[in-house]
PDB file of N, CA and C in Angstrom:
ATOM      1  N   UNK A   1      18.275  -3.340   7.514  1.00  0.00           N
ATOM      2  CA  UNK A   1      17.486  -4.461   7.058  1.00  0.00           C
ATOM      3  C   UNK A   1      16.385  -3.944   6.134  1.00  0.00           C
ATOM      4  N   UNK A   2      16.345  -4.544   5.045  1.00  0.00           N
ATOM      5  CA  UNK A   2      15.251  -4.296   4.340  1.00  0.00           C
ATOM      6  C   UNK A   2      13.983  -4.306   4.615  1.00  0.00           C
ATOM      7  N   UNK A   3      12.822  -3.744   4.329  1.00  0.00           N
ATOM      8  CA  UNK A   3      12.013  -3.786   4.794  1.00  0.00           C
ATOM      9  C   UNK A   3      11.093  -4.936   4.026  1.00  0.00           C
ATOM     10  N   UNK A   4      10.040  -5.470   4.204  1.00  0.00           N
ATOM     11  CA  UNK A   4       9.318  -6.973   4.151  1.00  0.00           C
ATOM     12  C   UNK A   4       8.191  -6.115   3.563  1.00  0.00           C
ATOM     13  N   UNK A   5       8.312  -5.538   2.328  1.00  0.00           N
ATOM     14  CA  UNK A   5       7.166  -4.882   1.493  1.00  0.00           C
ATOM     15  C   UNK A   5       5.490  -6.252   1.383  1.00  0.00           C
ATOM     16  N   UNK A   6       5.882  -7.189   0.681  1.00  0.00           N
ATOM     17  CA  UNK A   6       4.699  -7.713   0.620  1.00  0.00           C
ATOM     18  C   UNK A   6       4.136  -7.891   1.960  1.00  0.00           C
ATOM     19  N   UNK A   7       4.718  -8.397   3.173  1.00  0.00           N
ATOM     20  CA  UNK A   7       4.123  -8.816   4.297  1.00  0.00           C
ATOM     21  C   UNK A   7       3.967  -7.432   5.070  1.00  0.00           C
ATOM     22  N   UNK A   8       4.390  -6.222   4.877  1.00  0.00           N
ATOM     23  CA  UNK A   8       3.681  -5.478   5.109  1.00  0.00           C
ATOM     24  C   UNK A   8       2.102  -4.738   4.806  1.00  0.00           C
ATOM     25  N   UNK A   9       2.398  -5.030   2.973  1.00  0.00           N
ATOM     26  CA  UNK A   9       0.793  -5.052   2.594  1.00  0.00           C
ATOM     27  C   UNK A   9      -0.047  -6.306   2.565  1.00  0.00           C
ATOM     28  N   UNK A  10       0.613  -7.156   3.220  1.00  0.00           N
ATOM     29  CA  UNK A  10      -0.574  -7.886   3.924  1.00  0.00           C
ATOM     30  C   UNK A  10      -1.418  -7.802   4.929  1.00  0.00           C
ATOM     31  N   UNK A  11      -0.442  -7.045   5.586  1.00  0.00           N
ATOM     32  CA  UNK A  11      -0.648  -7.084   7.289  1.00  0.00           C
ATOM     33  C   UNK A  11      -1.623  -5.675   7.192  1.00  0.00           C
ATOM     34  N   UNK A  12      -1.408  -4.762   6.288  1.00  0.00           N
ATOM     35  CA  UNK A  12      -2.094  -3.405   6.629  1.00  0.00           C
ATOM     36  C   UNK A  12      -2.472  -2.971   5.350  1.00  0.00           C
ATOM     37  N   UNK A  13      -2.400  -3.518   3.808  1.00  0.00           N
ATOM     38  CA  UNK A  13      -3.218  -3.341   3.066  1.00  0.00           C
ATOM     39  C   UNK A  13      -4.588  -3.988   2.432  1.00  0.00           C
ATOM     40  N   UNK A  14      -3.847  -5.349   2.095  1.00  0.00           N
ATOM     41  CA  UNK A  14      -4.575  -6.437   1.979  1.00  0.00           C
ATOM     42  C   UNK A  14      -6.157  -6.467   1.946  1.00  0.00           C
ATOM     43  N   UNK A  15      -6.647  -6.249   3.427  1.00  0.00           N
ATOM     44  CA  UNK A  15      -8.106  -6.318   3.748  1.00  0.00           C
ATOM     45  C   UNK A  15      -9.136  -5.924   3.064  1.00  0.00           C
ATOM     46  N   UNK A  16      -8.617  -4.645   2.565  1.00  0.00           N
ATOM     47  CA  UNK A  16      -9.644  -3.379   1.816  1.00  0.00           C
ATOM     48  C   UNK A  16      -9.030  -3.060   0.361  1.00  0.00           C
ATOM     49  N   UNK A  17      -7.547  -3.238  -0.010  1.00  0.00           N
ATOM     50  CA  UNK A  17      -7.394  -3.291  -1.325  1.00  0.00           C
ATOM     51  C   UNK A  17      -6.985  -4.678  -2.305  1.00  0.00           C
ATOM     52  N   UNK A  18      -7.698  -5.760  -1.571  1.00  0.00           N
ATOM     53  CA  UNK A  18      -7.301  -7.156  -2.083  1.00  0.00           C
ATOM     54  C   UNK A  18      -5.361  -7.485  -1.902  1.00  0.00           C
ATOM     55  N   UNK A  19      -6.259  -9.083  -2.218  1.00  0.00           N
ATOM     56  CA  UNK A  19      -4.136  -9.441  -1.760  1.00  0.00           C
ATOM     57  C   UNK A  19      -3.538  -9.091  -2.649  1.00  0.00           C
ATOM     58  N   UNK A  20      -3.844  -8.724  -4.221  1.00  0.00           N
ATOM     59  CA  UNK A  20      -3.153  -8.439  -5.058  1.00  0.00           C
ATOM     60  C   UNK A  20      -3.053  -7.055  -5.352  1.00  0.00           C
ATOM     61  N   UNK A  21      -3.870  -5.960  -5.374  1.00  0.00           N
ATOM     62  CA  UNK A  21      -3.880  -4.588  -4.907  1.00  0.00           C
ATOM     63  C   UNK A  21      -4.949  -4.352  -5.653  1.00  0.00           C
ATOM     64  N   UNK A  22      -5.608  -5.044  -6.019  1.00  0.00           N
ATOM     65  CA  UNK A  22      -6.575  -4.918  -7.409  1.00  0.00           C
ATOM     66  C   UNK A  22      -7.678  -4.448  -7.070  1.00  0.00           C
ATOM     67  N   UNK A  23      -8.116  -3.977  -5.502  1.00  0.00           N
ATOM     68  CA  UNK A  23      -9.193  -3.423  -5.296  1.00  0.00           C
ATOM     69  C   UNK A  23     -10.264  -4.431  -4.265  1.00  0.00           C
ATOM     70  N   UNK A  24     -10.878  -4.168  -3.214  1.00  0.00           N
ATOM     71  CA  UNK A  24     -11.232  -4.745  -2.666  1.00  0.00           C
ATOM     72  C   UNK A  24     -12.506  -4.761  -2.226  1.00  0.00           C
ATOM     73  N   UNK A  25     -13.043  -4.532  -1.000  1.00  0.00           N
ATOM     74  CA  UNK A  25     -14.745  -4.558  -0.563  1.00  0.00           C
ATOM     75  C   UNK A  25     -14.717  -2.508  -0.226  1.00  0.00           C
ATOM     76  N   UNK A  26     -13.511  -2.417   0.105  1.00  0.00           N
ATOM     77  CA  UNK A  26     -13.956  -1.057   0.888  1.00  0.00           C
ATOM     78  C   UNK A  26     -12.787  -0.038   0.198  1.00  0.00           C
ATOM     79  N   UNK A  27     -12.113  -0.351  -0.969  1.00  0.00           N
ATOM     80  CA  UNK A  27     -11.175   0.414  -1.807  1.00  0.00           C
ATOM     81  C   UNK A  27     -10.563   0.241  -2.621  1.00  0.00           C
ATOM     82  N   UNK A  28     -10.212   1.191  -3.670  1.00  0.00           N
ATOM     83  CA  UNK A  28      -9.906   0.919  -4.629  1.00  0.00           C
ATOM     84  C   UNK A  28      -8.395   0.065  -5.280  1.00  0.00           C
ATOM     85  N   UNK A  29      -8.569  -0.490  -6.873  1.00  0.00           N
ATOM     86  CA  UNK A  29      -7.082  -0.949  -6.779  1.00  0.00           C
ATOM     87  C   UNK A  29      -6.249   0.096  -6.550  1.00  0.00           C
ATOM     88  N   UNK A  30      -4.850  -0.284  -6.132  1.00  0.00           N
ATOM     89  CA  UNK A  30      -3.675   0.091  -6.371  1.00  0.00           C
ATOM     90  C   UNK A  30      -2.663  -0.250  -6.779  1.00  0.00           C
ATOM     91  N   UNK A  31      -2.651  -1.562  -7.480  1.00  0.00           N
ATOM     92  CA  UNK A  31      -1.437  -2.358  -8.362  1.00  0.00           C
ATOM     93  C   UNK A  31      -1.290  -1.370  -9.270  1.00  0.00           C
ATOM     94  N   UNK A  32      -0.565  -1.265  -9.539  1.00  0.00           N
ATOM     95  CA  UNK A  32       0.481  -0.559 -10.899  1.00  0.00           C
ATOM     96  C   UNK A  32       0.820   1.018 -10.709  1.00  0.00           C
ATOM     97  N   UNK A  33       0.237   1.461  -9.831  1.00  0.00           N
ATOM     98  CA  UNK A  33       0.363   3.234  -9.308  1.00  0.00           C
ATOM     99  C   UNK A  33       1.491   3.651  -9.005  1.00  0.00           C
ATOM    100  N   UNK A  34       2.066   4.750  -9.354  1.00  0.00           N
ATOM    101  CA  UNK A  34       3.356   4.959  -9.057  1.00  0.00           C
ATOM    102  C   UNK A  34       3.442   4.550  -7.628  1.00  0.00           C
ATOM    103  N   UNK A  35       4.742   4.579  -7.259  1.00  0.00           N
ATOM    104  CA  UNK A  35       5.056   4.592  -5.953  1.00  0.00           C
ATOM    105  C   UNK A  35       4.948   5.524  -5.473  1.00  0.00           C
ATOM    106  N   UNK A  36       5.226   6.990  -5.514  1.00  0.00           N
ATOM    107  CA  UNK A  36       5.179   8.207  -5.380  1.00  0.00           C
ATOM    108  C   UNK A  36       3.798   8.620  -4.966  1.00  0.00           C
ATOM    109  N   UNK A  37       3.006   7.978  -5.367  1.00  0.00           N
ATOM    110  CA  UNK A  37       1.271   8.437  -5.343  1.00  0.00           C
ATOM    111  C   UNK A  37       0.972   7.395  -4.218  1.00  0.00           C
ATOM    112  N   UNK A  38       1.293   6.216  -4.224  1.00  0.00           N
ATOM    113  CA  UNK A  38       1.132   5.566  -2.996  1.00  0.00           C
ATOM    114  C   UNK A  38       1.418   5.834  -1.811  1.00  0.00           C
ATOM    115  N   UNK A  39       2.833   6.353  -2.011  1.00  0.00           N
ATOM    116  CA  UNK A  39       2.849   6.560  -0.394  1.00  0.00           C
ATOM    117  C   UNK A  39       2.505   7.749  -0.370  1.00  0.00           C
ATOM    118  N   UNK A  40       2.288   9.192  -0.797  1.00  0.00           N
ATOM    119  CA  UNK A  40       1.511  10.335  -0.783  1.00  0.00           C
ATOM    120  C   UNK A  40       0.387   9.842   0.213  1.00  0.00           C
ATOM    121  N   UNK A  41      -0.435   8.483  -0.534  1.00  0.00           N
ATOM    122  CA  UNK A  41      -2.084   8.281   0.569  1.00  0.00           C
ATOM    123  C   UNK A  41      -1.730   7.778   1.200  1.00  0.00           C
ATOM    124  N   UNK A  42      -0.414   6.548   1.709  1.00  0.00           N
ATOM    125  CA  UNK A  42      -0.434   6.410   2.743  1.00  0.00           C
ATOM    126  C   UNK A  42       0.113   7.381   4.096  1.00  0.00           C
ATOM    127  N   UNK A  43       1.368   8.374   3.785  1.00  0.00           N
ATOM    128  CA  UNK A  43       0.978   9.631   4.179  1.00  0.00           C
ATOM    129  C   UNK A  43      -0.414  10.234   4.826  1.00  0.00           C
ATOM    130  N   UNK A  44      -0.747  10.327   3.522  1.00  0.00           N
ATOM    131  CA  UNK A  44      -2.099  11.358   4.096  1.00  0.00           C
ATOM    132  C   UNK A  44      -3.547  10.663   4.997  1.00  0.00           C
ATOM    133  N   UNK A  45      -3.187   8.894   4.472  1.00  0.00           N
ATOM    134  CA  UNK A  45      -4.457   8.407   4.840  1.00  0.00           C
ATOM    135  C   UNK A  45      -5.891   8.677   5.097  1.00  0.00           C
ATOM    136  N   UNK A  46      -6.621   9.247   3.491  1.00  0.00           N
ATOM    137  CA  UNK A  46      -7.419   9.743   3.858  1.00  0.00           C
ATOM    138  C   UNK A  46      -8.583   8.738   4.181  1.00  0.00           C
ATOM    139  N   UNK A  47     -10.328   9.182   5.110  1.00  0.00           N
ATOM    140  CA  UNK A  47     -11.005   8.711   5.075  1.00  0.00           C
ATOM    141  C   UNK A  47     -11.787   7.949   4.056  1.00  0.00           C
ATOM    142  N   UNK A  48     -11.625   6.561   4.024  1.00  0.00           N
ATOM    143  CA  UNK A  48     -11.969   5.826   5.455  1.00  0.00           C
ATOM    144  C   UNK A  48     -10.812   4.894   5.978  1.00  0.00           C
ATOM    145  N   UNK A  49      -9.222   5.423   5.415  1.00  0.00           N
ATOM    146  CA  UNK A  49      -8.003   4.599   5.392  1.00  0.00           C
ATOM    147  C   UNK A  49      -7.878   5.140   6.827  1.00  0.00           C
ATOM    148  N   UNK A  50      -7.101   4.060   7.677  1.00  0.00           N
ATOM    149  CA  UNK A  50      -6.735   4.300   9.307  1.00  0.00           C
ATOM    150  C   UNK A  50      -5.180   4.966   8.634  1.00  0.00           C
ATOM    151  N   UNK A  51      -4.850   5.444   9.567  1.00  0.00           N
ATOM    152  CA  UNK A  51      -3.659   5.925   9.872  1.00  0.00           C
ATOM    153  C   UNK A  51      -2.939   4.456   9.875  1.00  0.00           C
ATOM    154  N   UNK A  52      -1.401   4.504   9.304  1.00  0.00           N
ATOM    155  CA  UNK A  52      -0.702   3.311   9.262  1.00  0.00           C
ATOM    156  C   UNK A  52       0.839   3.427   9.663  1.00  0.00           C
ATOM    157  N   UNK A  53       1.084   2.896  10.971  1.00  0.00           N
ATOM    158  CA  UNK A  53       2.317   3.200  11.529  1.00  0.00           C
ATOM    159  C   UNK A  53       3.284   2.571  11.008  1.00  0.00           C
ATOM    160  N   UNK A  54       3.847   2.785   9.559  1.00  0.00           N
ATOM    161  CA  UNK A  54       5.388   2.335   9.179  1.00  0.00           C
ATOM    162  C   UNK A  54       6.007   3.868   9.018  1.00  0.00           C
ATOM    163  N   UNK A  55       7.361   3.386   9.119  1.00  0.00           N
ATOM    164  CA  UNK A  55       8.768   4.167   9.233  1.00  0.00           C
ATOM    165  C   UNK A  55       8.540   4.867   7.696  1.00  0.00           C
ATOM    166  N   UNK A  56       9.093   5.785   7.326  1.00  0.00           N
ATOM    167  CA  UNK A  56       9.211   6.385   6.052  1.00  0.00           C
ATOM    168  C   UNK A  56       9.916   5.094   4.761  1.00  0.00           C
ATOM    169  N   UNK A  57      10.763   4.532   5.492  1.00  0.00           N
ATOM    170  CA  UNK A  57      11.672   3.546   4.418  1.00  0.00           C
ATOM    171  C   UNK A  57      10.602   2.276   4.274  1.00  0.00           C
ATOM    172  N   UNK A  58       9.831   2.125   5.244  1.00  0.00           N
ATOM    173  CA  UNK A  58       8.984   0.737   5.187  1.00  0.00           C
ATOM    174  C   UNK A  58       7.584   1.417   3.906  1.00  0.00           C
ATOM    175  N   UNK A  59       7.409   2.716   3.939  1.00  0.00           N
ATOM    176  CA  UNK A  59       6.248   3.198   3.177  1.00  0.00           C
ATOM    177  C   UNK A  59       6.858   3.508   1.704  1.00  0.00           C
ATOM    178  N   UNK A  60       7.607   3.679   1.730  1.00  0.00           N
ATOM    179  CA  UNK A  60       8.504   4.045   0.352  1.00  0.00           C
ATOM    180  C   UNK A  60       8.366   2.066  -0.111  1.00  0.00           C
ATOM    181  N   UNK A  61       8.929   1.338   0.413  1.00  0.00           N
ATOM    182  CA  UNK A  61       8.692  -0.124  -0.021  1.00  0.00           C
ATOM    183  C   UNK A  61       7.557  -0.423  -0.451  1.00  0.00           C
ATOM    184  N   UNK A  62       6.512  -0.257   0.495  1.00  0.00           N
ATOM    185  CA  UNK A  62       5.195  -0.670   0.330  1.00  0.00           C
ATOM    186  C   UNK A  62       4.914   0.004  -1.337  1.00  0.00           C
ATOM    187  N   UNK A  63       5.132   1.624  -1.402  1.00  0.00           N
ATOM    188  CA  UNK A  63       5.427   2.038  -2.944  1.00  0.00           C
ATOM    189  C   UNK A  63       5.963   1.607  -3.912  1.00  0.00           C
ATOM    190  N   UNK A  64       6.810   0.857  -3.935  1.00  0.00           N
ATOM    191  CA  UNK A  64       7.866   0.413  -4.649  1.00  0.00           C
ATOM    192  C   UNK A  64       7.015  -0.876  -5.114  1.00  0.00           C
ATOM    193  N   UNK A  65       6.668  -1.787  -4.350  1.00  0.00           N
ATOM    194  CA  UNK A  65       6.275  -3.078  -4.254  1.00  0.00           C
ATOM    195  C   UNK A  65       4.986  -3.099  -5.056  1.00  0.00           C
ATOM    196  N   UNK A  66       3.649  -2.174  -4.190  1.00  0.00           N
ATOM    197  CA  UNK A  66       2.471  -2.071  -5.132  1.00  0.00           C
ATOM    198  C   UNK A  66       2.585  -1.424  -6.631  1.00  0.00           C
ATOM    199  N   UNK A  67       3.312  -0.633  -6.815  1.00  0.00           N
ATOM    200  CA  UNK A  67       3.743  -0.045  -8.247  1.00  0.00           C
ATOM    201  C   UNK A  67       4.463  -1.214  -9.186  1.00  0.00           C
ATOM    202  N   UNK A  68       4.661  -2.426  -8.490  1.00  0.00           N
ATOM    203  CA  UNK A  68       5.074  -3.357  -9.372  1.00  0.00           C
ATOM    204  C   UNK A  68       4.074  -4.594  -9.563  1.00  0.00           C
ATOM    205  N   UNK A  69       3.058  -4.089  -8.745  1.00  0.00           N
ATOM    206  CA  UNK A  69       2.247  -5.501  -8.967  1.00  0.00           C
ATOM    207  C   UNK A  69       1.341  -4.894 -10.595  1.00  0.00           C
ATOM    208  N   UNK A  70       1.082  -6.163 -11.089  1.00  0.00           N
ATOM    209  CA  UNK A  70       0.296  -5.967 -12.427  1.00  0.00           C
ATOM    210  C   UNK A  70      -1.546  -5.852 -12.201  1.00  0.00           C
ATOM    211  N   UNK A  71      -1.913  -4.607 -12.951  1.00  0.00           N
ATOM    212  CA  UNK A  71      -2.822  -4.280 -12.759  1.00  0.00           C
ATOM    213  C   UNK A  71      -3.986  -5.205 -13.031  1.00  0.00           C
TER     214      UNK A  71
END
């Protein structure tokens, strides 16, 4: 099953990088970033990002998805 990229960055990006990825109260945008670089930080999650429990294929989406939103 595919994974549910936008409703995942709703559920766990959203808050701090806006609904559109454009940057929020507590981080920066991320619309248009490779995918590759996205999931790298979500990987690494650095401070003040929580740790974020998706599967490797659900974080690769979330990449895929924000690298397509328009900056």
């Amino acid at each position: 099953m595919a994974a549910d990229a936008p409703g995942l960055c709703k559920k766990n990006c959203a808050s701090c990088h806006g609904a559109e990825g454009k940057g929020g109260t507590a981080a920066p945008a991320v619309a248009g970033k490779p995918a590759s670089a996205v999931a790298g930080v979500v990987n690494a999650h650095p401070p003040p990002m929580n740790k974020i429990e998706l599967t490797a294929d659900e974080i690769a989406a979330v990449g895929r998805y924000v690298s397509s939103l328009k900056r």
